[in-house]
Protein backbone atom coordinates (compact mmCIF):
# COMPACT_ATOMS: atom_id res chain seq x y z
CA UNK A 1 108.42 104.45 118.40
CA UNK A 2 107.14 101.29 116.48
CA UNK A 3 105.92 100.96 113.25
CA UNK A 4 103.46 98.52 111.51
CA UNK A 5 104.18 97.37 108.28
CA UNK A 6 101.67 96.30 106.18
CA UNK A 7 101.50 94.49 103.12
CA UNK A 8 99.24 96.02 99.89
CA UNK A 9 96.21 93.72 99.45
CA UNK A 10 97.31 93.69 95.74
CA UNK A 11 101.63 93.76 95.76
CA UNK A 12 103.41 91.68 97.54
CA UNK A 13 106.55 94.18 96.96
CA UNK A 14 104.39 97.41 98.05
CA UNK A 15 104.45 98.66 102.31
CA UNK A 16 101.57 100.30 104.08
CA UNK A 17 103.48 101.72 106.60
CA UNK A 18 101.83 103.29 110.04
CA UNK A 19 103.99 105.15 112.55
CA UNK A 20 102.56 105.43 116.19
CA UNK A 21 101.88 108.67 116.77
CA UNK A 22 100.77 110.96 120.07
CA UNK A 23 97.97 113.50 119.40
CA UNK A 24 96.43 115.79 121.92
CA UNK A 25 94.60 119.80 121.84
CA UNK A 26 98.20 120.84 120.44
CA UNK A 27 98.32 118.61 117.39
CA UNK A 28 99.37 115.28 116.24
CA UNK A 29 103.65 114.52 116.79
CA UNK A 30 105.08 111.30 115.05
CA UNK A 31 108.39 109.56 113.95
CA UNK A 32 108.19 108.39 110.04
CA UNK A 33 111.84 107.38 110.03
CA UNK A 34 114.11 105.04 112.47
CA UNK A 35 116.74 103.34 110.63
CA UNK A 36 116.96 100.11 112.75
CA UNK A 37 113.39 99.41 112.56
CA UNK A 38 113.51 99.75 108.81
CA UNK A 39 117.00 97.61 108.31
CA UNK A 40 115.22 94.73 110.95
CA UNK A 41 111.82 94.78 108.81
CA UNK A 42 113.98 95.61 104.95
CA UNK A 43 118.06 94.11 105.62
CA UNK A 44 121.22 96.25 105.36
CA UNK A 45 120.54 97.39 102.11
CA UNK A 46 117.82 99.54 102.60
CA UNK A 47 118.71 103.36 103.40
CA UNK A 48 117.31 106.59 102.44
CA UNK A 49 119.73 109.14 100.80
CA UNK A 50 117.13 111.57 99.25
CA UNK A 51 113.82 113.63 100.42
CA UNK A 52 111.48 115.84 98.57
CA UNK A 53 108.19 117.60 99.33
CA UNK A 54 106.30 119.29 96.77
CA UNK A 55 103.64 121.99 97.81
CA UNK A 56 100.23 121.60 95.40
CA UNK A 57 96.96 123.14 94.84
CA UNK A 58 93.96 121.02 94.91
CA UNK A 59 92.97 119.08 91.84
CA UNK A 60 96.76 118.78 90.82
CA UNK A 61 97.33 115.11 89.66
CA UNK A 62 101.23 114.23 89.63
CA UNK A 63 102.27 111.01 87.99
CA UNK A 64 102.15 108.66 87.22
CA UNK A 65 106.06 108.39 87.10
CA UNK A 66 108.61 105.86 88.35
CA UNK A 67 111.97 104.19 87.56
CA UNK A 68 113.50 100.70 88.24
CA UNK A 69 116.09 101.26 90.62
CA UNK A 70 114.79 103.44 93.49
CA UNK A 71 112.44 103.24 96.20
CA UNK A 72 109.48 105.43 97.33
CA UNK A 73 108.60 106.01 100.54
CA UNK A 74 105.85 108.56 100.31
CA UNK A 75 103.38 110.63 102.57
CA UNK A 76 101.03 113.53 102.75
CA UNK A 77 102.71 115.44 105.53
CA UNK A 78 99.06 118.22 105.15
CA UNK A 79 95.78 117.85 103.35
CA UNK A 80 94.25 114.98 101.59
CA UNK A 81 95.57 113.36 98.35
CA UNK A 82 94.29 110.19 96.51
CA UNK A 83 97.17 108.44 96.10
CA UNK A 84 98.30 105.58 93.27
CA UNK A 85 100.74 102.78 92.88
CA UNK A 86 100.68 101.01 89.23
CA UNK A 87 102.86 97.99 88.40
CA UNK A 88 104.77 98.61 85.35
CA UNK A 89 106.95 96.06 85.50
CA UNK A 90 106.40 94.07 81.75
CA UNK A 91 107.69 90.28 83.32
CA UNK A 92 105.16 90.85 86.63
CA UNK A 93 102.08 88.79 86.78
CA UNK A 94 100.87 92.05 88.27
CA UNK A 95 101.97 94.20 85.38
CA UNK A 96 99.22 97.38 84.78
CA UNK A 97 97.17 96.38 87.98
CA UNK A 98 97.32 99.50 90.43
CA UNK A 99 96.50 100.41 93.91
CA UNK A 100 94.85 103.24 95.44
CA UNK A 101 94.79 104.96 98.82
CA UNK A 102 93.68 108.18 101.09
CA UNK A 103 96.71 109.55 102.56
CA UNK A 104 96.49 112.43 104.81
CA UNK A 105 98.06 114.20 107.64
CA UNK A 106 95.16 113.32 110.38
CA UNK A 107 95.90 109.58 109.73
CA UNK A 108 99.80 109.32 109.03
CA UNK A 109 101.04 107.00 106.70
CA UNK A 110 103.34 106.12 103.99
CA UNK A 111 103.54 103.98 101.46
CA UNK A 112 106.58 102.02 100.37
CA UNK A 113 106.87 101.62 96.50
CA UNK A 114 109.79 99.40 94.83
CA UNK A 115 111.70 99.58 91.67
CA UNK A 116 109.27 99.22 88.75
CA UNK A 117 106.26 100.68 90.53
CA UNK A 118 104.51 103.83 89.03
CA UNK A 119 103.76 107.00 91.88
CA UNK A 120 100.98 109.28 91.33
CA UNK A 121 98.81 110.92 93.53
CA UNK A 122 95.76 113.35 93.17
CA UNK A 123 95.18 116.61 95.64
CA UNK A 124 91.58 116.02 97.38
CA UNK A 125 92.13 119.29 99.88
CA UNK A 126 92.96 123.03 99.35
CA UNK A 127 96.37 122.37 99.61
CA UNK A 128 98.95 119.05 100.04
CA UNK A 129 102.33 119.12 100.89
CA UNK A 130 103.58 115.35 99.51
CA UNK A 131 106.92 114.11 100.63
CA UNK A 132 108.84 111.68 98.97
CA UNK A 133 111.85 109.46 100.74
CA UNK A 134 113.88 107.90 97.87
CA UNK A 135 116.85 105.27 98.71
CA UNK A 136 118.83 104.90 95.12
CA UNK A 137 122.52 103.62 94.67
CA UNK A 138 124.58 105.39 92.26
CA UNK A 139 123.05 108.97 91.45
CA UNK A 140 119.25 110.32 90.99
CA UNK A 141 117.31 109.06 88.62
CA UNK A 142 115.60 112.91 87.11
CA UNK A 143 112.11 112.99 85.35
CA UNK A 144 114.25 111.95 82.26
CA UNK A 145 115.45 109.01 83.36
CA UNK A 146 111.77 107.70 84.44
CA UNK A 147 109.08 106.18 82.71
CA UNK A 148 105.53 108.23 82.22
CA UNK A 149 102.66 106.15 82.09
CA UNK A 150 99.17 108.51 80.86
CA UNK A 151 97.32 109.43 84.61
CA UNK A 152 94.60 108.41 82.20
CA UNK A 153 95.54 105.25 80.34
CA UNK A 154 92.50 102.74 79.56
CA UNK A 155 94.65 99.86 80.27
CA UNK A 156 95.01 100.86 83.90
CA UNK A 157 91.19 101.66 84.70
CA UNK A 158 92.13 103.48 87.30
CA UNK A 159 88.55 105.48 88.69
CA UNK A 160 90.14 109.12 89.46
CA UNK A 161 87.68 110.98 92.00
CA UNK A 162 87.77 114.03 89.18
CA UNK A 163 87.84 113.78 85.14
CA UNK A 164 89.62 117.41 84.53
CA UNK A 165 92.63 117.53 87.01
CA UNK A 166 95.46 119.59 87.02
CA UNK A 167 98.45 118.40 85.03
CA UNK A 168 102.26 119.43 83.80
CA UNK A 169 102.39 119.20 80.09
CA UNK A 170 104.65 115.72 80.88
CA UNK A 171 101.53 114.14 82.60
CA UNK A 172 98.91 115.43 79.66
């Protein structure tokens, strides 16, 4: 299995990442993990040591949340989502720009995101099942020990597909 990495038109720090994949009449069968292609592409440093999938209903908007000491690595293992990366690092020449991308599982692939970078994403199908690979050292950095930026802030002019979507009281 190889992977492409890509870089984000807009981060230098942000990875589109494509696996190759096999798909025939039974389905679609790919590898979104290999350790030694990672450490060749990212060094020794870089390891996974946490995964999370969240089931949601379409129209849910997540986000935008991050911290700045773990990495991202995030996909839409089923459905459609509109997904968002926003720099909220204050020193970054970058700082407030974001990123957007279609993620889906009928064209497989993740996105890296870095320390300082915001996560949200949007559910465009029925359904999405979102997965999240997070490589931290020291322990887990919980919802209260992340930064919130509003899904709807006018500094970030980001253009949502929808203008009601479906948020936690944390994200209103």
């Amino acid at each position: 299995m190889d992977f492409n990495f890509l870089n984000s038109k807009i981060f230098r720090e942000v990875f589109i990442i494509e696996p190759d994949y096999f798909e025939d009449h039974r389905g679609l069968l790919y590898t979104s993990y290999l350790h030694h292609a990672f450490k060749k592409q990212f060094g020794d440093e870089f390891f996974f040591n946490h995964n999370k999938s969240a089931f949601n209903k379409k129209n849910v908007l997540r986000g935008i949340h991050g911290d700045f000491s773990s990495y991202k690595m995030v996909s839409c293992m089923y459905g459609k989502i509109f997904q968002v990366v926003v720099d909220n690092r204050p020193e970054s020449e970058t700082y407030l720009k974001h990123e957007t991308y279609i993620l889906s599982h009928e064209n497989p692939r993740q996105i890296l995101i870095p320390p300082g970078f915001g996560n949200a994403f949007l559910v465009l199908s029925d359904c999405a099942v979102y997965q999240y690979q997070l490589s931290y050292s020291g322990g887990y950095n919980d919802y209260d020990q992340q930064f919130t930026l509003k899904w709807n802030d006018d500094r970030l002019k980001i253009n949502w597909p929808i203008s009601n979507p479906i948020l936690s009281e944390r994200d209103k």
